[in-house]
C-alpha atoms as a PDB file:
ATOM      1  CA  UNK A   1      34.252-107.245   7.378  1.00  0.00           C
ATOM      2  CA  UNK A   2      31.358-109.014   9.770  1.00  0.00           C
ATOM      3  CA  UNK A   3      31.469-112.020  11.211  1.00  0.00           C
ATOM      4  CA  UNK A   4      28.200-113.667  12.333  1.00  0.00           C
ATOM      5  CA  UNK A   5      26.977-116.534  12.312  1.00  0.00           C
ATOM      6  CA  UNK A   6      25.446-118.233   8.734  1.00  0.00           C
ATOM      7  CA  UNK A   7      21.510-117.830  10.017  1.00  0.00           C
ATOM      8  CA  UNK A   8      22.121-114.085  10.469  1.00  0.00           C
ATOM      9  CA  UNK A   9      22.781-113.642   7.358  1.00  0.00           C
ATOM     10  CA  UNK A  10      20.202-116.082   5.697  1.00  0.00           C
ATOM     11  CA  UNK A  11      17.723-113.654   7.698  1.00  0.00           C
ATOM     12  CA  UNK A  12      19.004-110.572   6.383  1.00  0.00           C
ATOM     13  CA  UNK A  13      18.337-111.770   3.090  1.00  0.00           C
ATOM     14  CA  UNK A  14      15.146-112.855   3.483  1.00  0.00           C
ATOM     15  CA  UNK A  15      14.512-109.323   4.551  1.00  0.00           C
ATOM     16  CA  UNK A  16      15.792-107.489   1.803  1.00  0.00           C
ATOM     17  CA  UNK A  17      15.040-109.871  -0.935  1.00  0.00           C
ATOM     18  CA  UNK A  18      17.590-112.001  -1.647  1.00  0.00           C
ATOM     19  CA  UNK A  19      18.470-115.290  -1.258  1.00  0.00           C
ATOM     20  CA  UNK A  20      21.762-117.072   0.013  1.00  0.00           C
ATOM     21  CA  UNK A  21      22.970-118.233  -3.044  1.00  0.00           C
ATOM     22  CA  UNK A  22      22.916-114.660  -4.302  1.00  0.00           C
ATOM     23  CA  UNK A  23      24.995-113.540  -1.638  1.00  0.00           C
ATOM     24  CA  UNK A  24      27.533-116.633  -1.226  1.00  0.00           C
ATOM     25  CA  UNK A  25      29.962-114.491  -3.135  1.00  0.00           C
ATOM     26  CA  UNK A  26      30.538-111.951  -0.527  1.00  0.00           C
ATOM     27  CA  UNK A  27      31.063-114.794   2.196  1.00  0.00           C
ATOM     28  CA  UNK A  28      34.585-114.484   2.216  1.00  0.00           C
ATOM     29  CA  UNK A  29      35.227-116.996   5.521  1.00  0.00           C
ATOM     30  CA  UNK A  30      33.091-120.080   6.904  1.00  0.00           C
ATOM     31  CA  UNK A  31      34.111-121.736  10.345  1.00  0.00           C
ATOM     32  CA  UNK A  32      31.924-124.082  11.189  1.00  0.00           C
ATOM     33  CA  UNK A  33      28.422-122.120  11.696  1.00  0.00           C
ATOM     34  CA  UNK A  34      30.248-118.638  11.807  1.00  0.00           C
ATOM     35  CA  UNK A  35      31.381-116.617   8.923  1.00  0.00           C
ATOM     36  CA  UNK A  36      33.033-113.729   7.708  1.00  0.00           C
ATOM     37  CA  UNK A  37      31.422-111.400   4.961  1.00  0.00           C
ATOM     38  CA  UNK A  38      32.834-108.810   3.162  1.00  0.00           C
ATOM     39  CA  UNK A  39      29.990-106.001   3.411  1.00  0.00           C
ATOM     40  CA  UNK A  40      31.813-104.069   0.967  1.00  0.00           C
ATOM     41  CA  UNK A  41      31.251-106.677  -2.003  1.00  0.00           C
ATOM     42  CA  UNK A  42      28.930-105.841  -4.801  1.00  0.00           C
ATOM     43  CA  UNK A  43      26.658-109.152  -3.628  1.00  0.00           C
ATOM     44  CA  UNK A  44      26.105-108.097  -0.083  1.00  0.00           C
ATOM     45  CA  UNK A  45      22.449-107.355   0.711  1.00  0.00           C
ATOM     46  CA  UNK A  46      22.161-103.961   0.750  1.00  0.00           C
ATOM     47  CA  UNK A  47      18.374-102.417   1.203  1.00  0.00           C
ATOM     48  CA  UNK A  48      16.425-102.017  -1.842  1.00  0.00           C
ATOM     49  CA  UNK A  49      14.490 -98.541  -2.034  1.00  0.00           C
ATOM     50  CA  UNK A  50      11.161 -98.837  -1.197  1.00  0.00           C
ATOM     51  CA  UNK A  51       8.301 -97.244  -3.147  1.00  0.00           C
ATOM     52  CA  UNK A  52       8.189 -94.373  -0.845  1.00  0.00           C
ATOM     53  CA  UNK A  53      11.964 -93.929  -0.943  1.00  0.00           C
ATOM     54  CA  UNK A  54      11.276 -93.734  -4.807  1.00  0.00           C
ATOM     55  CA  UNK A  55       8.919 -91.616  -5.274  1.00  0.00           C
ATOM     56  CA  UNK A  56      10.408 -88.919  -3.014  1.00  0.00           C
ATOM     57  CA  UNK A  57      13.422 -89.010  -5.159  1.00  0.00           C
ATOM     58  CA  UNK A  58      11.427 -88.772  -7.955  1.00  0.00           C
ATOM     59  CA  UNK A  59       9.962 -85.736  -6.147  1.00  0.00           C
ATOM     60  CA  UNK A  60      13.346 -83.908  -5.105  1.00  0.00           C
ATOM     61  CA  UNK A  61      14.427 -84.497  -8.737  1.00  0.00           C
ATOM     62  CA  UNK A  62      12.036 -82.025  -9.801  1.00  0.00           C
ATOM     63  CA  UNK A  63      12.707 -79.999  -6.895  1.00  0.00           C
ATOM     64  CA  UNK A  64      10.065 -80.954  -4.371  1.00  0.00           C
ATOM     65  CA  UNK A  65      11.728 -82.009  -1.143  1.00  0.00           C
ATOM     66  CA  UNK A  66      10.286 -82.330   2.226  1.00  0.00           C
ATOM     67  CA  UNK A  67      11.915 -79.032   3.493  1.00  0.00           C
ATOM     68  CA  UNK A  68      10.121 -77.174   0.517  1.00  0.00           C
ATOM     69  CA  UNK A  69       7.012 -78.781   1.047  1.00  0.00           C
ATOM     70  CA  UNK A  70       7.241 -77.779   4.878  1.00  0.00           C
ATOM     71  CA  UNK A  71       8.081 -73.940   3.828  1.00  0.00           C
ATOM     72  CA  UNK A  72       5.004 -73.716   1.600  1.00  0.00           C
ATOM     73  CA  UNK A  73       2.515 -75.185   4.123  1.00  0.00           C
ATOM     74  CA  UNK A  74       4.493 -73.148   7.295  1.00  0.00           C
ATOM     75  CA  UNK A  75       4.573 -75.804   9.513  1.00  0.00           C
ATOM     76  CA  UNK A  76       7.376 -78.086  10.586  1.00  0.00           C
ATOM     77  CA  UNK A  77       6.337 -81.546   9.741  1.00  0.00           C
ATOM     78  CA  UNK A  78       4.308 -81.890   6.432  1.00  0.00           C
ATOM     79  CA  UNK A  79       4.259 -85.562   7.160  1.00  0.00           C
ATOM     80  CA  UNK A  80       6.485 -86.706   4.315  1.00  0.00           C
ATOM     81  CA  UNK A  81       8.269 -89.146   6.357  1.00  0.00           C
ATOM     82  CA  UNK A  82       4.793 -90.600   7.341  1.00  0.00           C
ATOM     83  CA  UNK A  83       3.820 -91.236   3.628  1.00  0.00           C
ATOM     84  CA  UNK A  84       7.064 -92.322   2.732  1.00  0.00           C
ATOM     85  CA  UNK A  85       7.066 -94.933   5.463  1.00  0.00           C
ATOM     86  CA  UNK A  86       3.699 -95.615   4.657  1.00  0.00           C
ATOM     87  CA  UNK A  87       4.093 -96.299   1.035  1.00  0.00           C
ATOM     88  CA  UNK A  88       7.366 -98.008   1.683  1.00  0.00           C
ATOM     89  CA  UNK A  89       4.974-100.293   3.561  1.00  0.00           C
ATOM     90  CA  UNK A  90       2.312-100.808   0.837  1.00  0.00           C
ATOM     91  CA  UNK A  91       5.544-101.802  -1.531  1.00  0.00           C
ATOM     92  CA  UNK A  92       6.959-104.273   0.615  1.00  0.00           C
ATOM     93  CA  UNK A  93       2.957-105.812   0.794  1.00  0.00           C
ATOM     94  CA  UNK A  94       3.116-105.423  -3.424  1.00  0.00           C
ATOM     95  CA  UNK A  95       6.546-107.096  -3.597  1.00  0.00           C
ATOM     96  CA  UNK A  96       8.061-103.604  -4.480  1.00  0.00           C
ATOM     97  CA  UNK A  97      11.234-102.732  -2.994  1.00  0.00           C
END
């Protein structure tokens, strides 16, 4: 359980992509401006994958993972991360994820 105030968690869902009547559900407590949510409940608003998150799971499905990538190239960082981040940026600028 969290308790925060109401705000905190209008803000989280405007960051993930939700809104507060989506969410109401896992409210589970209100006291005046403070409440108490229920994190565990299928409404709270967890992260949605962004388009970098998918496509490297679309890439590790078929075996391609960041270590392997990494191995082939010898080096240490292949700069996976970086283009996940980066695409995970570009989705949130398209509306995906």
């Amino acid at each position: 359980m969290i308790r925060c105030h109401l705000r905190h968690l209008e803000a989280r869902c405007r960051e993930r992509g939700y809104t507060l009547d989506q969410v109401r559900p896992c409210i589970v407590a209100e006291d005046g401006g403070r409440i108490t949510v229920d994190e565990t409940h299928p409404a709270y608003p967890r992260a949605k994958p962004g388009l970098g998150d998918m496509v490297a799971a679309g890439l590790s499905a078929v075996g391609i993972t960041k270590e392997r990538v990494s191995a082939a190239l010898g080096v240490k960082d292949c700069g996976c991360t970086k283009r996940q981040e980066a695409l995970n940026a570009i989705g949130r600028k398209l509306g995906i994820g």
